[in-house]
Structures are given as structure tokens and as C-alpha cells.
Protein backbone atom coordinates (compact mmCIF):
# COMPACT_ATOMS: atom_id res chain seq x y z
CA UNK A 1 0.00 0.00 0.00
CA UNK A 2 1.63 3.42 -1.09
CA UNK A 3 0.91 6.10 1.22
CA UNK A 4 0.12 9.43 -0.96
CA UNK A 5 1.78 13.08 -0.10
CA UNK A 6 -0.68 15.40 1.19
CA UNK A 7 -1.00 17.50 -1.75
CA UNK A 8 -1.76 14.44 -3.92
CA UNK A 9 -4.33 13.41 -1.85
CA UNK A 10 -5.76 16.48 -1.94
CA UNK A 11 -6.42 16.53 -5.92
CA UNK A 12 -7.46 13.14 -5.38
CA UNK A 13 -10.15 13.89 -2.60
CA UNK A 14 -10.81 16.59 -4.95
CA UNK A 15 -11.48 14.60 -8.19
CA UNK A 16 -13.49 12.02 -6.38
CA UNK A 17 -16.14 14.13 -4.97
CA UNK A 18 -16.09 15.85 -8.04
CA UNK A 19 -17.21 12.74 -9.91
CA UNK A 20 -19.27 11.90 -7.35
CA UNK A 21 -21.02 14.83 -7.01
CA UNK A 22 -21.57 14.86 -11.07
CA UNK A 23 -23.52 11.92 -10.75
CA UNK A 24 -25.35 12.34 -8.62
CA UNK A 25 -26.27 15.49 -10.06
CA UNK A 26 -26.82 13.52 -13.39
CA UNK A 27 -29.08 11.55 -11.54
CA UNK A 28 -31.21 13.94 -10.12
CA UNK A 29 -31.91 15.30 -13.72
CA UNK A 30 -32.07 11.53 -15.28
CA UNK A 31 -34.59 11.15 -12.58
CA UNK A 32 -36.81 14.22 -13.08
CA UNK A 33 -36.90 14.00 -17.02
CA UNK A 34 -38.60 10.70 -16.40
CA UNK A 35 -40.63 11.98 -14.23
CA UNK A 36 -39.28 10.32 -10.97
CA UNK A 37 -38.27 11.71 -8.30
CA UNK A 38 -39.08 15.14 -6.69
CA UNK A 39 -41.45 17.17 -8.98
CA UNK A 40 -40.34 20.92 -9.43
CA UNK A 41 -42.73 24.17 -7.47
CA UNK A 42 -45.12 25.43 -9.58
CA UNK A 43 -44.89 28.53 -10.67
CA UNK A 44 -46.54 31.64 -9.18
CA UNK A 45 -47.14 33.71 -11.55
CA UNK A 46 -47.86 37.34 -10.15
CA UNK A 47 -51.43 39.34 -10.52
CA UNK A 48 -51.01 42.43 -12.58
CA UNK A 49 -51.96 45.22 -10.22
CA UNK A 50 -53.97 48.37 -11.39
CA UNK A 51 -52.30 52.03 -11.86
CA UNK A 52 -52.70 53.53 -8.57
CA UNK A 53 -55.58 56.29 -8.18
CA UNK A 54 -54.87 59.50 -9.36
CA UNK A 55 -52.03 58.26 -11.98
CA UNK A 56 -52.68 59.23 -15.86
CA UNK A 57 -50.81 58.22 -18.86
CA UNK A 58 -49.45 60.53 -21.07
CA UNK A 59 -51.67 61.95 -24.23
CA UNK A 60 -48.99 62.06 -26.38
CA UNK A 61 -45.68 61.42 -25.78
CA UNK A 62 -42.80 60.74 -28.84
CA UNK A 63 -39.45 59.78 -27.81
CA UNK A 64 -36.90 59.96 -31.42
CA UNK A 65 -33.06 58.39 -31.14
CA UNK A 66 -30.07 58.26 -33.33
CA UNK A 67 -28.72 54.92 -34.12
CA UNK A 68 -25.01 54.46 -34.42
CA UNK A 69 -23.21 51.03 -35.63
CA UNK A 70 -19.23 51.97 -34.33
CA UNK A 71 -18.79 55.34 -35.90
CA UNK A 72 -21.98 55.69 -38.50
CA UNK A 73 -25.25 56.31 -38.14
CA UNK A 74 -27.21 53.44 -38.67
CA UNK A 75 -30.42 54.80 -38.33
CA UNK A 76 -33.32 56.11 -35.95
CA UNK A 77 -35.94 54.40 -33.87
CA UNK A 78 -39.06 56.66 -32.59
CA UNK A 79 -41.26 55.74 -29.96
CA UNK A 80 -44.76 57.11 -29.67
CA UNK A 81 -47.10 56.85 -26.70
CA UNK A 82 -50.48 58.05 -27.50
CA UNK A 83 -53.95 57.55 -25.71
CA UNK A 84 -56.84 56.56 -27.43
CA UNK A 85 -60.02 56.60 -25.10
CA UNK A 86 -58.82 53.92 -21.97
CA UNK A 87 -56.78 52.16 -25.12
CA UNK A 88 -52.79 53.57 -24.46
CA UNK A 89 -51.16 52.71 -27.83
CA UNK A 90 -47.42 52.38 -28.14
CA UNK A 91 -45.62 52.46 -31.45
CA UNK A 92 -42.11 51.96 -32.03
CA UNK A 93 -39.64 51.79 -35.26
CA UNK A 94 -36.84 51.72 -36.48
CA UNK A 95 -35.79 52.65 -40.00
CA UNK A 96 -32.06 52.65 -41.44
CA UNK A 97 -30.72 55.23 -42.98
CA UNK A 98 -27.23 56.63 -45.14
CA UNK A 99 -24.92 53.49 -46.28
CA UNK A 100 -26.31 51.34 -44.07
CA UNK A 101 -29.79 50.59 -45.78
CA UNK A 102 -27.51 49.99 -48.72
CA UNK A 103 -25.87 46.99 -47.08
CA UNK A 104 -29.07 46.03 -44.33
CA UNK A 105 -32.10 47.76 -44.86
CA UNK A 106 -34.25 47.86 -41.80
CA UNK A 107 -37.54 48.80 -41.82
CA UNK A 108 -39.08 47.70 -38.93
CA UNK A 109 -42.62 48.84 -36.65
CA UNK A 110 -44.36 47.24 -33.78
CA UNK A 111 -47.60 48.42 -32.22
CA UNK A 112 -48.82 47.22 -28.70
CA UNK A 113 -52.03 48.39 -26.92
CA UNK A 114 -53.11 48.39 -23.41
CA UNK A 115 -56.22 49.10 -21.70
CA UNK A 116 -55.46 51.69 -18.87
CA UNK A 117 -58.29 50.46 -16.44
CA UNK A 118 -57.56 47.33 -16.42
CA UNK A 119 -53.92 46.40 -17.31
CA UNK A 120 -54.91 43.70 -20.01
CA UNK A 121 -53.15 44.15 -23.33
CA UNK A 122 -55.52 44.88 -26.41
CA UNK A 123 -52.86 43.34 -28.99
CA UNK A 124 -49.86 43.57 -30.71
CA UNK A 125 -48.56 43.66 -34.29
CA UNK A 126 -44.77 43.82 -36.17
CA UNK A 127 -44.23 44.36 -39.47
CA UNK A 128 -40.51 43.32 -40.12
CA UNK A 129 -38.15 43.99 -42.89
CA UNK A 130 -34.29 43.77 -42.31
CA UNK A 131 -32.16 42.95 -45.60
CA UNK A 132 -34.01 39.86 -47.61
CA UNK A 133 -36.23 38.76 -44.54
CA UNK A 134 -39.81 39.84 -43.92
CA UNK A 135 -41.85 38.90 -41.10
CA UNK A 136 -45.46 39.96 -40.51
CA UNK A 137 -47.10 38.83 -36.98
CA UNK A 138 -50.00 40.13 -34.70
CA UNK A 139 -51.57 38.69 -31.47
CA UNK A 140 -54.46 39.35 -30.56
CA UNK A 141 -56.65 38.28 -27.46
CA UNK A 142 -60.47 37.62 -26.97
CA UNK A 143 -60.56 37.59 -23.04
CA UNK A 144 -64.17 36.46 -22.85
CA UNK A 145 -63.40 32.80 -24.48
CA UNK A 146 -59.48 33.37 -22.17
CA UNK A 147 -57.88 32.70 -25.82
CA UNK A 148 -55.45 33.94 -27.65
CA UNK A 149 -54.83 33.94 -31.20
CA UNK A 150 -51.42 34.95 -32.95
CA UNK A 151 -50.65 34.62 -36.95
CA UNK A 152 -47.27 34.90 -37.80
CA UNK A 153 -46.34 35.19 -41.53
CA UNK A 154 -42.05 35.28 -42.98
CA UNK A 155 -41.07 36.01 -46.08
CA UNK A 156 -37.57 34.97 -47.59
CA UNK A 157 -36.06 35.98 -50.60
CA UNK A 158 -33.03 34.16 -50.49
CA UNK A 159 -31.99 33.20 -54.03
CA UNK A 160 -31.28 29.45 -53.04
CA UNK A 161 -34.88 28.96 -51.05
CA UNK A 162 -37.03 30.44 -53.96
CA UNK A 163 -39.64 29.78 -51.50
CA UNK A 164 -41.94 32.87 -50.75
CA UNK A 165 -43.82 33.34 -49.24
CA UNK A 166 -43.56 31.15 -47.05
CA UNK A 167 -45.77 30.65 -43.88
CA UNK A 168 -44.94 29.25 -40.25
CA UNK A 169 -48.03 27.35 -38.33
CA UNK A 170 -49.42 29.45 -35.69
């Protein structure tokens, strides 16, 4: 039997419970992917609380910034708050501009909606367009039925795909 120095012990000790400690922890997830073992806490997930009393949203609000890629300007995004009855409507894009639409053009807008009351989204809706690629989505909700419904449509003009355009399930 060959007594080991202290030091080489040590790594030893060390490598062991490393290994050890791997498999087990291997283990545990072998064990919970097939559904053995300890089940995971659901998740909580937290109630949307109202504006407080008193608090109103902006009527109009537009927010416009400058874009740079290292030392160029790329382009500008704007964002727009703007109420509509108890609807507040955001809308944000971003266009490129100068050289750089030459190499990427961006042309991109999203629209989201909110009910101020209440908290609940009313929708929301991009329209995508960056170099070749085109993407088209909206969500909308119907909170009476608790459903959702979201259509999602990409268009790709890539010259070995010849496929366009071309649709993704919902």
C-alpha cells in the first residue's frame, strides 16, 4: 500500500467528490426528465396590479433616437405613446438610414395596446423587414373565451430557397 503526499491526496479527494457529485447530479436530472423523483414548485405567476388612483398616462408622448453602428449612423428608432379613449397605444420603429440601408435595410414597426383600467393588453402587431427577410405577426386576445390567437407570416427571398412566401403554423 503506497501512502500518498498530502498535496496528492488532496487533488485526489478533490477529483473524487467531483465525480461523485456529477452523478449524482446527473441523476437527479435523469430522474426528473422521467418523471421520478421530486417534482419541481409550480410557478406563481404574479397578478397584474392596477395604476394607482390618481395616476394618468401621457396623451402624447414621442421619444426619437439616433442609431449608431461603431462610428456611423445606422439609423433612428421613434417611440410614440399616444392615448386613445382607456386604449394607451405604443408604437415603435426603427428605419435605417445613409450606407447602411444599402448593405441592411431595416424597416421595422411594432404596435402594442393596453387598456389603462384594467392592465390587459388589447394586442400587438410587427411588421418586419431587415435585408431579404420579412416577417409579418400580430396577437391578438379575446378575453371572454381566455384565448389567444397569434398569426405569424415570414417572407424569404433568399436566391437558393425560392420559396416565398412562405408561412410558419401558428
Amino acid at each position: 500500500m503506497r501512502v500518498l503526499p498530502f498535496a496528492e491526496a488532496g487533488t485526489v479527494f478533490l477529483a473524487l467528490f467531483f465525480l461523485m457529485s456529477c452523478s449524482i447530479g446527473s441523476l437527479t436530472a435523469s430522474a426528473q426528465l422521467l418523471g421520478l423523483g421530486a417534482k419541481p414548485a409550480p410557478v406563481v405567476i404574479p397578478t397584474l396590479q392596477t395604476p394607482q388612483p390618481g395616476f394618468t398616462f401621457p396623451e402624447k408622448q414621442t421619444l426619437t433616437f439616433t442609431v449608431d453602428w461603431r462610428v456611423f449612423t445606422a439609423g433612428t428608432a421613434v417611440f410614440q405613446l399616444e392615448k386613445q379613449g382607456t386604449v394607451q397605444k405604443i408604437t415603435a420603429t426603427a428605419d435605417s438610414t445613409g450606407a447602411v440601408t444599402m448593405l441592411f435595410p431595416v424597416v421595422d414597426k411594432f404596435e402594442a395596446g393596453f387598456d389603462t383600467k384594467t392592465g390587459c393588453s388589447t394586442g400587438f402587431s410587427k411588421q418586419l423587414q431587415e435585408g431579404r427577410r420579412k416577417v409579418s405577426s400580430e396577437l391578438s386576445f379575446d378575453y371572454s373565451q381566455g384565448k389567444q390567437k397569434q398569426i405569424e407570416k415570414i417572407w424569404s427571398r433568399e436566391p437558393r430557397k425560392n420559396k416565398w412566401p412562405r408561412f410558419r403554423p401558428a
